[in-house]
Protein backbone atom coordinates (compact mmCIF):
# COMPACT_ATOMS: atom_id res chain seq x y z
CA UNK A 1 -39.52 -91.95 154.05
CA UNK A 2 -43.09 -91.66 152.64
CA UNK A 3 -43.04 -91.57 149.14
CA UNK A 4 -46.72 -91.08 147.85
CA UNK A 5 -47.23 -92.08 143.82
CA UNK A 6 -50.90 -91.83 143.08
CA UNK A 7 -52.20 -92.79 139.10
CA UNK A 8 -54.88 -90.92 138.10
CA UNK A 9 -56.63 -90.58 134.51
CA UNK A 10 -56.43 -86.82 133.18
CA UNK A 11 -57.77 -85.38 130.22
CA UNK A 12 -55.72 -83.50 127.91
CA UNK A 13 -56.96 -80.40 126.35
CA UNK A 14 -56.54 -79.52 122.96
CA UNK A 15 -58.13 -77.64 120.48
CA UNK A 16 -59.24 -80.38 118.30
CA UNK A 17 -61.05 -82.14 120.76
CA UNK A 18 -62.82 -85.15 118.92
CA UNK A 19 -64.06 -86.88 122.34
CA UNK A 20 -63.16 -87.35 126.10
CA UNK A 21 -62.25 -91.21 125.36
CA UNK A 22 -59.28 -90.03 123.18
CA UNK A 23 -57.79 -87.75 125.00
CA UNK A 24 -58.06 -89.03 128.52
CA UNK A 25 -53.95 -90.09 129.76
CA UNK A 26 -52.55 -91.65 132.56
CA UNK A 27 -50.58 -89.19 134.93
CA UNK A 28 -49.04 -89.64 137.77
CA UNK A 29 -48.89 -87.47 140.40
CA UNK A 30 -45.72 -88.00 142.97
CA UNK A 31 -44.37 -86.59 146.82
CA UNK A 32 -41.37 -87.32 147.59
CA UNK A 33 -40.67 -85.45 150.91
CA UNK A 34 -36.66 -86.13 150.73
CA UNK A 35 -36.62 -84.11 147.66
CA UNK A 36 -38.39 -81.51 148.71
CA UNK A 37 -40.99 -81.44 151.27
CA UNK A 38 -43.03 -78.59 149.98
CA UNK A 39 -43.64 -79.47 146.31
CA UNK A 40 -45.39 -82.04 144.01
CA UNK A 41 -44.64 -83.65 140.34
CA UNK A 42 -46.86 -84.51 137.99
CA UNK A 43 -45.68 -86.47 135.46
CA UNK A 44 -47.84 -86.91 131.69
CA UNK A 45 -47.02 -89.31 128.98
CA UNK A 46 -43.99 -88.64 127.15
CA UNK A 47 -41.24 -87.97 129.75
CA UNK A 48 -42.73 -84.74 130.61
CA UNK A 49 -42.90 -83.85 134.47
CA UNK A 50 -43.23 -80.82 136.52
CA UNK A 51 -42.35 -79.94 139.56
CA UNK A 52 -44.10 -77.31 141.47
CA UNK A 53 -44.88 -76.35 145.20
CA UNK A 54 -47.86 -78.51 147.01
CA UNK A 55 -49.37 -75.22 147.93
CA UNK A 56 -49.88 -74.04 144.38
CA UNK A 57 -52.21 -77.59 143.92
CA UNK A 58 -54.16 -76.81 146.74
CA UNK A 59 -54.99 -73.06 146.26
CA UNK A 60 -55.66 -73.72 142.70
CA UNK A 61 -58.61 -76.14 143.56
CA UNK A 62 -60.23 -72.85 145.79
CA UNK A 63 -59.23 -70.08 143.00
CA UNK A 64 -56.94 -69.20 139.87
CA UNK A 65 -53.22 -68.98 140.72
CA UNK A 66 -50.09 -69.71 139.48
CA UNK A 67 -47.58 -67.60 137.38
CA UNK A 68 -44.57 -68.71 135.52
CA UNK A 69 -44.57 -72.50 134.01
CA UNK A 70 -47.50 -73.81 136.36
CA UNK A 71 -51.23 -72.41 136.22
CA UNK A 72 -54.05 -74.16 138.23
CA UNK A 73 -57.61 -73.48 138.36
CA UNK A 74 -60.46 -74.74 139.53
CA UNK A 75 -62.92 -75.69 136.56
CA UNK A 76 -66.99 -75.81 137.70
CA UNK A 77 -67.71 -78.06 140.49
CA UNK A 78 -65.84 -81.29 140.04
CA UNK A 79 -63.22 -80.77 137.99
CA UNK A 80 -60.03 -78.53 138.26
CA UNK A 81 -57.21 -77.64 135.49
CA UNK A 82 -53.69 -77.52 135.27
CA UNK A 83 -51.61 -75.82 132.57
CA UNK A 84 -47.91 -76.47 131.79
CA UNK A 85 -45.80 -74.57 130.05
CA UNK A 86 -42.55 -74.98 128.70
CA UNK A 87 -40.16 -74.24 125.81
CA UNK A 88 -42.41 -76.52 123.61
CA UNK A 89 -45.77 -75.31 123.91
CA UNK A 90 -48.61 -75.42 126.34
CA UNK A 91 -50.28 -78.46 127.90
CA UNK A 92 -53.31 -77.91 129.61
CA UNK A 93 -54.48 -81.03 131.82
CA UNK A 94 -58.53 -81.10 133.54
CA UNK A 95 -58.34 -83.50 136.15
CA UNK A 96 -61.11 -84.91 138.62
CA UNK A 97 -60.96 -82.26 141.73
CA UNK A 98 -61.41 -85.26 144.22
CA UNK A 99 -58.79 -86.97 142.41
CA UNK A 100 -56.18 -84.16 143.50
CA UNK A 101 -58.01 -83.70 146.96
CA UNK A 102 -56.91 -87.40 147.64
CA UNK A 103 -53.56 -86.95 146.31
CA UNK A 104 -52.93 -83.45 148.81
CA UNK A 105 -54.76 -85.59 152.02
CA UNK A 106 -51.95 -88.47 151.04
CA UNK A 107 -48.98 -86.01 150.50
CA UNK A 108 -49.71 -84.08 153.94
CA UNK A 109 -50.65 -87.64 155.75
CA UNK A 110 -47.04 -88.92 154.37
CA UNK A 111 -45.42 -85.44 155.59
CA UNK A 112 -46.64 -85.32 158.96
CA UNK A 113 -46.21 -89.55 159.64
CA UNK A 114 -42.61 -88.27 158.68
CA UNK A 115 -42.59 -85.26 161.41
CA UNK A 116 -43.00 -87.91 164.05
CA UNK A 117 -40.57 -90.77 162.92
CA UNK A 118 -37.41 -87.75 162.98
């Protein structure tokens, strides 16, 4: 089984923003097809970690979508952003859009070496 785990440095939004350097995190994003072939996790400092379906990711790098716990958007021309919620508040993340471009081409490179192995 193809497990993909990709690092990748987000920032973290927050209304006090002092700088970019402070609030930039390490995240990591995970597909693990024998869980469930169609979605994604992202996990952020702090135990916290979503799960959510693939397809959400990629439409939210084209256009806003999402409803529920998991929002993503795209955000300008390089960057896109994804928004958390949960019983404790609201985490919005702005990652690198060719950062989570490379993650999808992994996760559906992973899924379809898997198709031919079964």
């Amino acid at each position: 089984m193809a497990v993909v785990e990709q690092y990748a440095r987000a920032r973290i939004v927050t209304e006090d923003d002092e700088s970019e350097e402070h609030c930039a995190v390490p995240v990591l994003l995970r597909y693990d097809p024998r869980d469930d072939p169609r979605a994604v996790r992202i996990a952020l400092p702090g135990a916290h970690e979503w799960t959510f379906p693939r397809s959400l990711l990629e439409q939210g790098l084209r256009a806003p979508t999402g409803t529920g716990e998991v929002r993503v958007w795209p955000c300008g021309r390089v960057q896109a952003v994804v928004e958390f919620h949960s019983a404790r508040g609201v985490s919005v993340v702005q990652f690198e859009t060719k950062t989570l471009f490379r993650f999808l081409r992994r996760t559906y490179s992973a899924a379809a070496t898997e198709m031919v192995h079964r």
